[in-house]
C-alpha atoms as a PDB file:
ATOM      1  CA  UNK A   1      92.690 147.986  55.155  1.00  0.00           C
ATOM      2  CA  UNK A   2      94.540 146.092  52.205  1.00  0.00           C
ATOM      3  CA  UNK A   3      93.686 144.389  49.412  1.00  0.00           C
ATOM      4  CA  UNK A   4      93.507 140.972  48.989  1.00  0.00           C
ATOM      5  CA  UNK A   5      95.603 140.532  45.868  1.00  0.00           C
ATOM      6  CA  UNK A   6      98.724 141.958  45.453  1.00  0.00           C
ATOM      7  CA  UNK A   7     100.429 144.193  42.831  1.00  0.00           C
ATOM      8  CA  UNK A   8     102.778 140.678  42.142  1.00  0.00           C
ATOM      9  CA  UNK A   9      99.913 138.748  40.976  1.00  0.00           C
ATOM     10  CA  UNK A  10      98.418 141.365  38.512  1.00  0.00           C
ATOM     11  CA  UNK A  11      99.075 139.738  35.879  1.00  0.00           C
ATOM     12  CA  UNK A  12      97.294 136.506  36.593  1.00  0.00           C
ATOM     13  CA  UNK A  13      94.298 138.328  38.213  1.00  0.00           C
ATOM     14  CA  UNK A  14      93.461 140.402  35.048  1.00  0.00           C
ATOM     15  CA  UNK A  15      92.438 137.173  33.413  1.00  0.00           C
ATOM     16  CA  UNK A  16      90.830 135.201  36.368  1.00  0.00           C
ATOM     17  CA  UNK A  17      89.345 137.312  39.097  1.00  0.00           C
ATOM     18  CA  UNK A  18      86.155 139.868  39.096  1.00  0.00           C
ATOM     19  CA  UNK A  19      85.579 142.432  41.570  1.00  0.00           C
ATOM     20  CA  UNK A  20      87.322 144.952  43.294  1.00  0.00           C
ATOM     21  CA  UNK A  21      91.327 144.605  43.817  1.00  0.00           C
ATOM     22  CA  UNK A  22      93.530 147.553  44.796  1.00  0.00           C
ATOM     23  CA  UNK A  23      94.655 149.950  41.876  1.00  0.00           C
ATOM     24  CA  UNK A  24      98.759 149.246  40.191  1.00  0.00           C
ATOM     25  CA  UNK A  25     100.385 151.463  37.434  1.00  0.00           C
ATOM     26  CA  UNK A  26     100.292 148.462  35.086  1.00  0.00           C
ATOM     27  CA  UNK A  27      96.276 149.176  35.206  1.00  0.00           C
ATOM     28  CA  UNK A  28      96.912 153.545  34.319  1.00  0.00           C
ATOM     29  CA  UNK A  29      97.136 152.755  30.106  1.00  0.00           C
ATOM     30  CA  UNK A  30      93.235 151.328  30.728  1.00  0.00           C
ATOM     31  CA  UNK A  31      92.199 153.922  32.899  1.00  0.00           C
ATOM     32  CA  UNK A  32      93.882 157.020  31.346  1.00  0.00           C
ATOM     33  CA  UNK A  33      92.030 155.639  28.095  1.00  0.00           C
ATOM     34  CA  UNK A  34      88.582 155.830  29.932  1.00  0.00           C
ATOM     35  CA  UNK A  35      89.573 159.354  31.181  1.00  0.00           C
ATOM     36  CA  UNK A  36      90.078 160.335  27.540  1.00  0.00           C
ATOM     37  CA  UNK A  37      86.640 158.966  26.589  1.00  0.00           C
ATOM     38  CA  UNK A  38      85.046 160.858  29.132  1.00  0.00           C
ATOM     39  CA  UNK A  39      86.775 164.099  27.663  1.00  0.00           C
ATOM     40  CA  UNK A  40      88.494 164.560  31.188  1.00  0.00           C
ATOM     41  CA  UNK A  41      91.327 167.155  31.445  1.00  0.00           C
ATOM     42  CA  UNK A  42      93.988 164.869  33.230  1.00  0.00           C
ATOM     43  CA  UNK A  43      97.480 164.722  33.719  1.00  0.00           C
ATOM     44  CA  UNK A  44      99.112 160.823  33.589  1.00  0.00           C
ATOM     45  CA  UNK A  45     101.010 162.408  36.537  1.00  0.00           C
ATOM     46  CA  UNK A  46      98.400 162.987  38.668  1.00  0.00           C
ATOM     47  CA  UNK A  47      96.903 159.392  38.446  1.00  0.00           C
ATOM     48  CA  UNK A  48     100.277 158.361  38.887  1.00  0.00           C
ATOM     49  CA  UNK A  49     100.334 160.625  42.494  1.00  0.00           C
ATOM     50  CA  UNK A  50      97.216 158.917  43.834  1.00  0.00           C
ATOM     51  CA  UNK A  51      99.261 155.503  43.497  1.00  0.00           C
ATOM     52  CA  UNK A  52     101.725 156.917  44.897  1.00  0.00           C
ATOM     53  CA  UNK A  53     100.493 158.445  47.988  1.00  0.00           C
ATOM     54  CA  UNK A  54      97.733 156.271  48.565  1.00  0.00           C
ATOM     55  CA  UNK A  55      98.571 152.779  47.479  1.00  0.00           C
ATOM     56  CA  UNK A  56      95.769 151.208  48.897  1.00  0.00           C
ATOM     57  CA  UNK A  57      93.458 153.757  48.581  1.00  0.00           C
ATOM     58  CA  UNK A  58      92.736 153.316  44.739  1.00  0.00           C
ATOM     59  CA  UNK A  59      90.693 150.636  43.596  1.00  0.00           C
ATOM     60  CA  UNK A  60      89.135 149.018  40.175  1.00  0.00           C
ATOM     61  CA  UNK A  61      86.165 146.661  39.507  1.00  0.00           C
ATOM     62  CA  UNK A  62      87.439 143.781  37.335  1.00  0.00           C
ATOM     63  CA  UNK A  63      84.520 142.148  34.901  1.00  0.00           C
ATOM     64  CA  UNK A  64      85.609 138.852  33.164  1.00  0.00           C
ATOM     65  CA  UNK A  65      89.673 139.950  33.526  1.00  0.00           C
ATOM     66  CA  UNK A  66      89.175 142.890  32.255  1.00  0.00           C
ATOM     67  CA  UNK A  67      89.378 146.672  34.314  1.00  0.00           C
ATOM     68  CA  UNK A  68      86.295 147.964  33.351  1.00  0.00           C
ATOM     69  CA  UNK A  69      85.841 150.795  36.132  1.00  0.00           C
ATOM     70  CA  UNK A  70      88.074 152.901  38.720  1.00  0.00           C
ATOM     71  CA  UNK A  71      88.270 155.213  41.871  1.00  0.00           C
ATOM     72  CA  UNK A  72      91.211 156.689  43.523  1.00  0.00           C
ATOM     73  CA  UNK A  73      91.212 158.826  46.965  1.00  0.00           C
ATOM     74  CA  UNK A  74      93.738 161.434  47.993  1.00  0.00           C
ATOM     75  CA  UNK A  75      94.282 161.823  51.814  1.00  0.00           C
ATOM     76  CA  UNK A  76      95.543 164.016  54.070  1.00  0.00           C
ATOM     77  CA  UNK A  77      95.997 164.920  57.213  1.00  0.00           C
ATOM     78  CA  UNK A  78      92.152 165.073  58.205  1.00  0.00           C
ATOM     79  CA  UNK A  79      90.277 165.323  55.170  1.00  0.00           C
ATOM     80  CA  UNK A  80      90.156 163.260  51.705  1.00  0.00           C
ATOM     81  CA  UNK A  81      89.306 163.744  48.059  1.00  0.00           C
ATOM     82  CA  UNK A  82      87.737 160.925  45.533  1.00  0.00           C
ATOM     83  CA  UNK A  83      88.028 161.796  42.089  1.00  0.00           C
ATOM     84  CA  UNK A  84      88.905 159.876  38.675  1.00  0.00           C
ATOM     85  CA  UNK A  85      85.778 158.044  39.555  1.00  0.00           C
ATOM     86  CA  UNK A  86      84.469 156.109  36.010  1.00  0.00           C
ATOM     87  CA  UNK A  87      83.140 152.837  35.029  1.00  0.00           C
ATOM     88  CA  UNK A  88      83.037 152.315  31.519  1.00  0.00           C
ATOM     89  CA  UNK A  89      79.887 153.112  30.015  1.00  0.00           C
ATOM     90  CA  UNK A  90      78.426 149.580  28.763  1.00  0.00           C
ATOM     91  CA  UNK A  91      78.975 148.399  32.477  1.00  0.00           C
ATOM     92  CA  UNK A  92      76.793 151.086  33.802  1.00  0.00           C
ATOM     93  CA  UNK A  93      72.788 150.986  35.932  1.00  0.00           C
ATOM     94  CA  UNK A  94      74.426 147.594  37.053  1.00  0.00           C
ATOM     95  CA  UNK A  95      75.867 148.495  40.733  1.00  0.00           C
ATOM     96  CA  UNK A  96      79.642 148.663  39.573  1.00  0.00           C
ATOM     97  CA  UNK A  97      80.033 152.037  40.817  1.00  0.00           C
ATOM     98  CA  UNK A  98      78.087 151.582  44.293  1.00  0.00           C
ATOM     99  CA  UNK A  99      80.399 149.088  44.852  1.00  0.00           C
ATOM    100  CA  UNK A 100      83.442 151.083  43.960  1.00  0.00           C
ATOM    101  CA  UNK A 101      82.596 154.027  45.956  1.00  0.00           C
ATOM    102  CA  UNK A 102      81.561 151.855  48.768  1.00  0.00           C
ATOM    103  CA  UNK A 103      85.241 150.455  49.108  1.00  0.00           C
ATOM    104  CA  UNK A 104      86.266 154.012  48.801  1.00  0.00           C
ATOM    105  CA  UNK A 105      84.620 155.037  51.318  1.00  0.00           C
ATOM    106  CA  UNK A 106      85.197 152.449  53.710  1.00  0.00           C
ATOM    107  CA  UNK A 107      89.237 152.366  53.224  1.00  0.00           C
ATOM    108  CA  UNK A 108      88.504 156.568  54.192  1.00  0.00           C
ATOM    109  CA  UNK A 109      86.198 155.864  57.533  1.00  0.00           C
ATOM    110  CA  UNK A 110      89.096 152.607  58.142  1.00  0.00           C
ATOM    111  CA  UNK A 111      91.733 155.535  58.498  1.00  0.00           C
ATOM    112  CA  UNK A 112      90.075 157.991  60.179  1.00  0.00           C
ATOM    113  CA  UNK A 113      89.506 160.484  58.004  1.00  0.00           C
ATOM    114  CA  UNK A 114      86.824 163.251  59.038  1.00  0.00           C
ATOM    115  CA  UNK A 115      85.982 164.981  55.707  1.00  0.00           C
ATOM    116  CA  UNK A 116      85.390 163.589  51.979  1.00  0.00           C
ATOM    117  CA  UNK A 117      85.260 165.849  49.445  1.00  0.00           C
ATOM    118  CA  UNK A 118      84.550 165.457  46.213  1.00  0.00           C
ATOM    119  CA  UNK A 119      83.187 167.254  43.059  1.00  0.00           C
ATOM    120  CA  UNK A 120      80.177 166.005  41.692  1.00  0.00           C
ATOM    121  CA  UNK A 121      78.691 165.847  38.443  1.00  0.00           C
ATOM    122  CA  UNK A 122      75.072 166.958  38.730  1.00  0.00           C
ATOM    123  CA  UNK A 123      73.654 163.442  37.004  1.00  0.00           C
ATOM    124  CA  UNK A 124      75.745 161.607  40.245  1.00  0.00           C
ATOM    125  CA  UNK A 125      74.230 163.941  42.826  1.00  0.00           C
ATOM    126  CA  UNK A 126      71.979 160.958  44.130  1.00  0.00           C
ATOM    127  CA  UNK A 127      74.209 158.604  44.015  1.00  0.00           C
ATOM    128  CA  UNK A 128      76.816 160.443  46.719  1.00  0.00           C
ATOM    129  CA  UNK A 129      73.942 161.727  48.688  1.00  0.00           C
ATOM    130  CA  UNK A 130      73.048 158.254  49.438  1.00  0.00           C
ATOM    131  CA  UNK A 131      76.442 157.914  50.966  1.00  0.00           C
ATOM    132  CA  UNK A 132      76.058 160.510  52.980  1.00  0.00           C
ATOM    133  CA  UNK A 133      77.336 163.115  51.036  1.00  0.00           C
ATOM    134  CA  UNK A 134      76.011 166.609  50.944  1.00  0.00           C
ATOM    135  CA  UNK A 135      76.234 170.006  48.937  1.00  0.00           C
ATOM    136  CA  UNK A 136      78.768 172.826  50.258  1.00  0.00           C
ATOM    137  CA  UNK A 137      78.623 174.811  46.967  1.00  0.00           C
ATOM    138  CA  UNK A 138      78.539 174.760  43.308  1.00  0.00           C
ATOM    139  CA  UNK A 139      82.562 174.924  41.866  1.00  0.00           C
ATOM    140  CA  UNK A 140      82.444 176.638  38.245  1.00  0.00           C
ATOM    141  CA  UNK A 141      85.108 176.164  35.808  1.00  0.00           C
ATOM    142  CA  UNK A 142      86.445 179.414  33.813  1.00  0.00           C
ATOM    143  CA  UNK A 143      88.163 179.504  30.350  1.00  0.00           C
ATOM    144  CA  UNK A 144      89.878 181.614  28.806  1.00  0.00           C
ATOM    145  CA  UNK A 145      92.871 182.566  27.097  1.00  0.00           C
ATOM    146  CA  UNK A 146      96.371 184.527  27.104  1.00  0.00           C
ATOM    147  CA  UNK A 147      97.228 187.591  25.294  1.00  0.00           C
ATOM    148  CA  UNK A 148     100.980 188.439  25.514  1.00  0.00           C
ATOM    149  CA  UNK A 149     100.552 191.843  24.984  1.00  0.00           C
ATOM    150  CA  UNK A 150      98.294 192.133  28.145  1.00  0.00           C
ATOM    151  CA  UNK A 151     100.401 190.055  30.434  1.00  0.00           C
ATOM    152  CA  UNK A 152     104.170 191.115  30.057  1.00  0.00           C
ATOM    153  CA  UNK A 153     104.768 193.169  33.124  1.00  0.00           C
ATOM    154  CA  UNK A 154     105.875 190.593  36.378  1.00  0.00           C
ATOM    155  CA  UNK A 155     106.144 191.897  39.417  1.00  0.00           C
ATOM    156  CA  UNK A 156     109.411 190.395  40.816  1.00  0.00           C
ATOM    157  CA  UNK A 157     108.608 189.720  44.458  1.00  0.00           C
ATOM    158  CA  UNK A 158     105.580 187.213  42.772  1.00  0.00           C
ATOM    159  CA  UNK A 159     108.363 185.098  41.260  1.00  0.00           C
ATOM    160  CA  UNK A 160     110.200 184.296  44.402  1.00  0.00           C
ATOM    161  CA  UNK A 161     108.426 180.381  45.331  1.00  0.00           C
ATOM    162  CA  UNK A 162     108.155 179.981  49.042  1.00  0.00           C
ATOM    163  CA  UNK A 163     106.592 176.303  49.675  1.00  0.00           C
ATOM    164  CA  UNK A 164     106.492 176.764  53.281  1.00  0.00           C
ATOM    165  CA  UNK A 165     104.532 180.038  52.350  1.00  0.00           C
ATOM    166  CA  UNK A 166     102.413 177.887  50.674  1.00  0.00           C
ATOM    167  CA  UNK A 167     101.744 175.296  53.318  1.00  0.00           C
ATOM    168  CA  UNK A 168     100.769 177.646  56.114  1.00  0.00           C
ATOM    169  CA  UNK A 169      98.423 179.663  54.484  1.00  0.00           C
ATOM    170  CA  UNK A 170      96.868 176.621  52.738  1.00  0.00           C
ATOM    171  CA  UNK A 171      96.606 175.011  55.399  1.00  0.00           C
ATOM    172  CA  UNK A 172      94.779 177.954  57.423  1.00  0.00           C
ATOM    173  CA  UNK A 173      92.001 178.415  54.424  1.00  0.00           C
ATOM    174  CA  UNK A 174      91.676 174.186  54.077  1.00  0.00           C
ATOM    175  CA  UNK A 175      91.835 173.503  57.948  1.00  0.00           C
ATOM    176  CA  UNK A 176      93.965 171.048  57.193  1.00  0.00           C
ATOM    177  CA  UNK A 177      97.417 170.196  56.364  1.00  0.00           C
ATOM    178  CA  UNK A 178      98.015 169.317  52.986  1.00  0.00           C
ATOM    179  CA  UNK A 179     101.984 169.206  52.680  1.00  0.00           C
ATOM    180  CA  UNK A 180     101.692 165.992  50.208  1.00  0.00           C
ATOM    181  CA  UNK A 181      99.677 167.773  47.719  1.00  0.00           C
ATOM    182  CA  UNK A 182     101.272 170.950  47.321  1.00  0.00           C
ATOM    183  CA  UNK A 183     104.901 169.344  47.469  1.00  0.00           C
ATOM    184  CA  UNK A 184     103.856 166.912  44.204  1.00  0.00           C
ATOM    185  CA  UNK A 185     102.480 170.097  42.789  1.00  0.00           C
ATOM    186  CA  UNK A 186     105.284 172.307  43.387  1.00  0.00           C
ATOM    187  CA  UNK A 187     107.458 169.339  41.690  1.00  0.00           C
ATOM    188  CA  UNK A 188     105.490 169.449  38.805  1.00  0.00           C
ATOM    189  CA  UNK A 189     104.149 173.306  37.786  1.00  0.00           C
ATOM    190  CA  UNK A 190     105.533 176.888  38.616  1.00  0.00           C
ATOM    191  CA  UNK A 191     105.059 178.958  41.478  1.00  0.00           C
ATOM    192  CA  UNK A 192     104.280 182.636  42.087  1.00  0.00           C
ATOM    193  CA  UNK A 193     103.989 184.007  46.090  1.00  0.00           C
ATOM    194  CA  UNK A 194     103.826 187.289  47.636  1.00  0.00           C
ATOM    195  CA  UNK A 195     104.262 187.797  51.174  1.00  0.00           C
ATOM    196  CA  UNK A 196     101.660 191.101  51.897  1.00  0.00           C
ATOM    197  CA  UNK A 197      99.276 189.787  51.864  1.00  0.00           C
ATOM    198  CA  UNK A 198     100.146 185.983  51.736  1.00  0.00           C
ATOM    199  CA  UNK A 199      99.675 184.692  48.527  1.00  0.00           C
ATOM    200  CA  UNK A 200     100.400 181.558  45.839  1.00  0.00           C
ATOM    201  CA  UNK A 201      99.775 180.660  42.657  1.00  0.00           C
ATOM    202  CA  UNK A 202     100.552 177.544  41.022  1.00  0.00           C
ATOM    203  CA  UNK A 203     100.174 177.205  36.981  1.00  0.00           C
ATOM    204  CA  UNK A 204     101.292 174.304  34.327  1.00  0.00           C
ATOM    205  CA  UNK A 205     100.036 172.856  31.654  1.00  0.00           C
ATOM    206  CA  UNK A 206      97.896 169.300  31.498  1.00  0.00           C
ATOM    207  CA  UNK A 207      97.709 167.579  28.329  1.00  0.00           C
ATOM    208  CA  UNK A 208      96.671 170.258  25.659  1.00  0.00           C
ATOM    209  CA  UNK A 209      95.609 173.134  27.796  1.00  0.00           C
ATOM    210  CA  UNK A 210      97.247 175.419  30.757  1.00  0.00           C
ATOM    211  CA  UNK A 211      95.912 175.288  33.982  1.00  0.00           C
ATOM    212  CA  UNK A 212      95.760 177.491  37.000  1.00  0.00           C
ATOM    213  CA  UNK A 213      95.503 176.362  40.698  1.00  0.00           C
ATOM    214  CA  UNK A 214      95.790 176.451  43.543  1.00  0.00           C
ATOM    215  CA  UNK A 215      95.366 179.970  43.601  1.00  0.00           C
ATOM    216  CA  UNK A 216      94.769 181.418  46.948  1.00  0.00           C
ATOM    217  CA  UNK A 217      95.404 184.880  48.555  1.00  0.00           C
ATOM    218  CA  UNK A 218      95.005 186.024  52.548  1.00  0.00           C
ATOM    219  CA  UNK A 219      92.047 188.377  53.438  1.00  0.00           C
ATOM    220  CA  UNK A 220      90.268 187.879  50.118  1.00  0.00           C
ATOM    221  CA  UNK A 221      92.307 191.100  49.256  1.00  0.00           C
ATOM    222  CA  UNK A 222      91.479 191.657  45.347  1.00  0.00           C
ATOM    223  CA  UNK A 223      94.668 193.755  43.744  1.00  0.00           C
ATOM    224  CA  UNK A 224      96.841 191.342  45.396  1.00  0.00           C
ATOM    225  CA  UNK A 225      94.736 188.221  43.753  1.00  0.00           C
ATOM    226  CA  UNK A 226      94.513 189.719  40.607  1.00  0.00           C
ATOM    227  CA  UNK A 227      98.344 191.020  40.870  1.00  0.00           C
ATOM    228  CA  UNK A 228      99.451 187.110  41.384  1.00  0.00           C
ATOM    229  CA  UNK A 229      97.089 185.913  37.946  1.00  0.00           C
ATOM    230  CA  UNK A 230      98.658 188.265  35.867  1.00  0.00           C
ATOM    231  CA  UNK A 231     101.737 187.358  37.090  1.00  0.00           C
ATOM    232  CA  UNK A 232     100.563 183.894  35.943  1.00  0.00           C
ATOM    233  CA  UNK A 233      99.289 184.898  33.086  1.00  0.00           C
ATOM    234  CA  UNK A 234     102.336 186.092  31.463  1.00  0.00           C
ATOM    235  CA  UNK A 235     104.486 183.314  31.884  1.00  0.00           C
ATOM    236  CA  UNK A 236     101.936 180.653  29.837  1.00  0.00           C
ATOM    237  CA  UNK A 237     102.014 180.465  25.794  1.00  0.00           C
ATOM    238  CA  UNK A 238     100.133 182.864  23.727  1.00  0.00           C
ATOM    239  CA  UNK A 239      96.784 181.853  22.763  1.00  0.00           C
ATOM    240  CA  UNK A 240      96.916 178.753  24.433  1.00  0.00           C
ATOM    241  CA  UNK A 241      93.328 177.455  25.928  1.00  0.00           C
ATOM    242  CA  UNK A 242      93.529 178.360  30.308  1.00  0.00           C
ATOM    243  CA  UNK A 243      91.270 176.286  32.439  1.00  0.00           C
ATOM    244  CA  UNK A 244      90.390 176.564  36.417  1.00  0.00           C
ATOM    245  CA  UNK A 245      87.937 175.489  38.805  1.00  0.00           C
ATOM    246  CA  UNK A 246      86.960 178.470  40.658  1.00  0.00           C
ATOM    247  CA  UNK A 247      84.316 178.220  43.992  1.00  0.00           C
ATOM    248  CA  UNK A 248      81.377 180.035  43.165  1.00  0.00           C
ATOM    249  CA  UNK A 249      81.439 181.344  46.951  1.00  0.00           C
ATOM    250  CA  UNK A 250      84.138 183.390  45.918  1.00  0.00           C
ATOM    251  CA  UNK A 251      82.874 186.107  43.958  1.00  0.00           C
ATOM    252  CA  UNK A 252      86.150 188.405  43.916  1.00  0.00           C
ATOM    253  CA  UNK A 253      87.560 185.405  41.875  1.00  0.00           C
ATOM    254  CA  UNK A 254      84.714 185.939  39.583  1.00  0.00           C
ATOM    255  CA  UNK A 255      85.046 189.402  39.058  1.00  0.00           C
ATOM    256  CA  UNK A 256      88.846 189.318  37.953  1.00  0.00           C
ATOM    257  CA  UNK A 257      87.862 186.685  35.890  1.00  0.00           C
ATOM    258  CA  UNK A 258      85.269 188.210  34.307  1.00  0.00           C
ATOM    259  CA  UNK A 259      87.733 191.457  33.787  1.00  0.00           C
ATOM    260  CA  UNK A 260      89.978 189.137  31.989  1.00  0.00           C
ATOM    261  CA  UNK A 261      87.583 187.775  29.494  1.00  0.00           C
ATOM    262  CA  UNK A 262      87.395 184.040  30.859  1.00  0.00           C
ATOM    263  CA  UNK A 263      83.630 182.803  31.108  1.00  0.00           C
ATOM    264  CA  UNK A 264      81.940 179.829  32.879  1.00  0.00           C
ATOM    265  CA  UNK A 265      82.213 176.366  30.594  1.00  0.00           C
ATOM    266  CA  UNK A 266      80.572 174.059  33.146  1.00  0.00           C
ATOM    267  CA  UNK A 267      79.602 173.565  36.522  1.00  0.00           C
ATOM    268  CA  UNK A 268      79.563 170.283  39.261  1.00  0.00           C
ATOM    269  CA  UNK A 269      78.770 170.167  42.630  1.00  0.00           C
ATOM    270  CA  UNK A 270      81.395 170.627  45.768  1.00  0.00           C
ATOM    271  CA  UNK A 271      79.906 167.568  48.114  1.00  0.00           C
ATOM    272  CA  UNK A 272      81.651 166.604  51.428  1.00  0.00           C
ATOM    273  CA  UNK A 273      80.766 163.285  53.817  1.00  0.00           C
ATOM    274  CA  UNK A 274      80.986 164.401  57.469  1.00  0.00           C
ATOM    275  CA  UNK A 275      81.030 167.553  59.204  1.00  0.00           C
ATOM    276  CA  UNK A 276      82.792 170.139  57.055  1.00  0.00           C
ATOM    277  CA  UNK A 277      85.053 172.830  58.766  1.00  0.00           C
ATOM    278  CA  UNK A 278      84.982 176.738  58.477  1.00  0.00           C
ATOM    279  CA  UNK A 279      87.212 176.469  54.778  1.00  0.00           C
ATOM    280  CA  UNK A 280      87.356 180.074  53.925  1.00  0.00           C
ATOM    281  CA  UNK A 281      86.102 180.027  50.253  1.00  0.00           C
ATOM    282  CA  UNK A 282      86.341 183.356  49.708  1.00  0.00           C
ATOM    283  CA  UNK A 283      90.112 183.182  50.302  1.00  0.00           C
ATOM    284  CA  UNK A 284      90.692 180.330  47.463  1.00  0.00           C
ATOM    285  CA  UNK A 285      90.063 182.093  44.157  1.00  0.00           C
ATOM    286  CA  UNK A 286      90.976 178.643  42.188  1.00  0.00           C
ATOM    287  CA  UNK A 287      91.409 174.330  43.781  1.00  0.00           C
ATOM    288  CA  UNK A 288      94.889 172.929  43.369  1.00  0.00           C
ATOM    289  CA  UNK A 289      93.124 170.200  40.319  1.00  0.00           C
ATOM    290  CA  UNK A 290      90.817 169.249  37.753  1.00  0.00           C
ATOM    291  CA  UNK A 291      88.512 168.113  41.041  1.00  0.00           C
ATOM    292  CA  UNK A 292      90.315 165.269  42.346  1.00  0.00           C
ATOM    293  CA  UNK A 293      92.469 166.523  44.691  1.00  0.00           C
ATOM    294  CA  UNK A 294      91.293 170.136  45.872  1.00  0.00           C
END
């Protein structure tokens, strides 16, 4: 499916049409500025990504030539995420975003995909589930901070990056292949692996804060999880604020965590549409994103 007007004619559709139109970058400066109200942690880069890989796949609802709400999608091979979902708040309780995640949905089902995923706030719970979303888990996110006194020792086999590394073990935990996501993300943060067990850790830093993900290691195996976040740990500033979104199924992740004085900050609900496979939660200690991607 593709839209019916074209990136060419954005400029003459921001001032006469309403509705839904595909998503261009001449519409991010609006957007990112509704992400900021919201108090999102985002990354112009990963807005700029969706475009990218799914150029008809990311939508906004125009109101009197003006973008007044968004959704983007992330596919890949069998699954899909929607995140950066947001209409502004004085167009809300009026059926903007029913009809946003409606096209959303429909350009998903159009290509076939088998799984949505997406993270939920707890207030939009009813709105997915009458979409045919349901609840897989709850997906906490940690904060905490670095000490460089702690974290000064790196192991040197962790700093060796091995994308391909990444991709097959990834893909065996997600059931799916996601070569598009990790490849943007290995363009745009570090990299830590280890090879026994199998293990990666990506880590950068969004906006004002660090972040950590994905962060996944083979057999749940705990010294070798905890080995690859310290490794992590010691290459980010001093003192600077360290987010994640960690699945509360995984309770190892937790632990280490919890070891490394981080605590829970919020909470919002993992929700998939369709049949989800056997993802082996308690292999991924962190998702790759601030919940749009996985």
């Amino acid at each position: 499916m593709r839209c019916a007007v074209k990136a060419k004619n954005i400029k003459e559709n921001n001032f006469t049409r309403s509705g839904i139109r595909c998503m261009v970058k001449e519409d991010l400066p609006v957007i990112l500025s509704m992400a900021s109200k919201e108090g999102w942690i985002f990354d112009s880069n990963e807005f700029y990504a969706f475009i990218e890989f799914n150029p008809f796949g990311c939508f906004v609802y125009m109101k009197g030539g003006k973008v007044v709400g968004s959704i983007m999608t992330f596919s890949h091979s069998e699954s899909a995420w929607i995140g950066n979902f947001v209409v502004l708040e004085e167009y809300r309780l009026g059926g903007i975003g029913k009809k946003l995640l409606s096209q959303a949905i429909k350009y998903l089902d159009n290509k076939k995909i088998v799984q949505i995923y997406l993270n939920a706030a707890y207030g939009a719970r009813k709105l997915y589930e009458k979409f045919g979303f349901s609840d897989i888990m709850i997906v906490n996110r940690w904060e905490g901070k670095t000490d460089k006194q702690r974290y000064c020792r790196i192991d040197s086999e962790t700093a060796i990056p091995d994308i391909l590394g990444f991709l097959k073990l990834d893909a065996s935990l997600w059931r799916d292949d996601r070569f598009s996501l990790i490849s943007q993300l290995s363009s745009m943060h570090q990299s830590r692996s280890q090879t026994d067990p199998p293990g990666f850790l990506m880590y950068g830093d969004v906006g004002k804060v660090s972040i950590i993900g994905p962060w996944e290691s083979k057999g749940a195996d705990e010294d070798a999880a905890e080995k690859l976040f310290v490794s992590g740990l010691s290459e980010l500033e001093p003192e600077k604020r360290i987010l994640l979104d960690v699945p509360a199924a995984n309770k190892i992740a937790g632990g280490i965590l919890t070891r490394h004085n981080f605590i829970i900050v919020s909470s919002a609900i993992f929700m998939c549409r369709g049949k989800p496979p056997k993802i082996h939660f308690n292999q991924i200690f962190s998702f790759a994103s601030m919940g749009s991607m996985g």
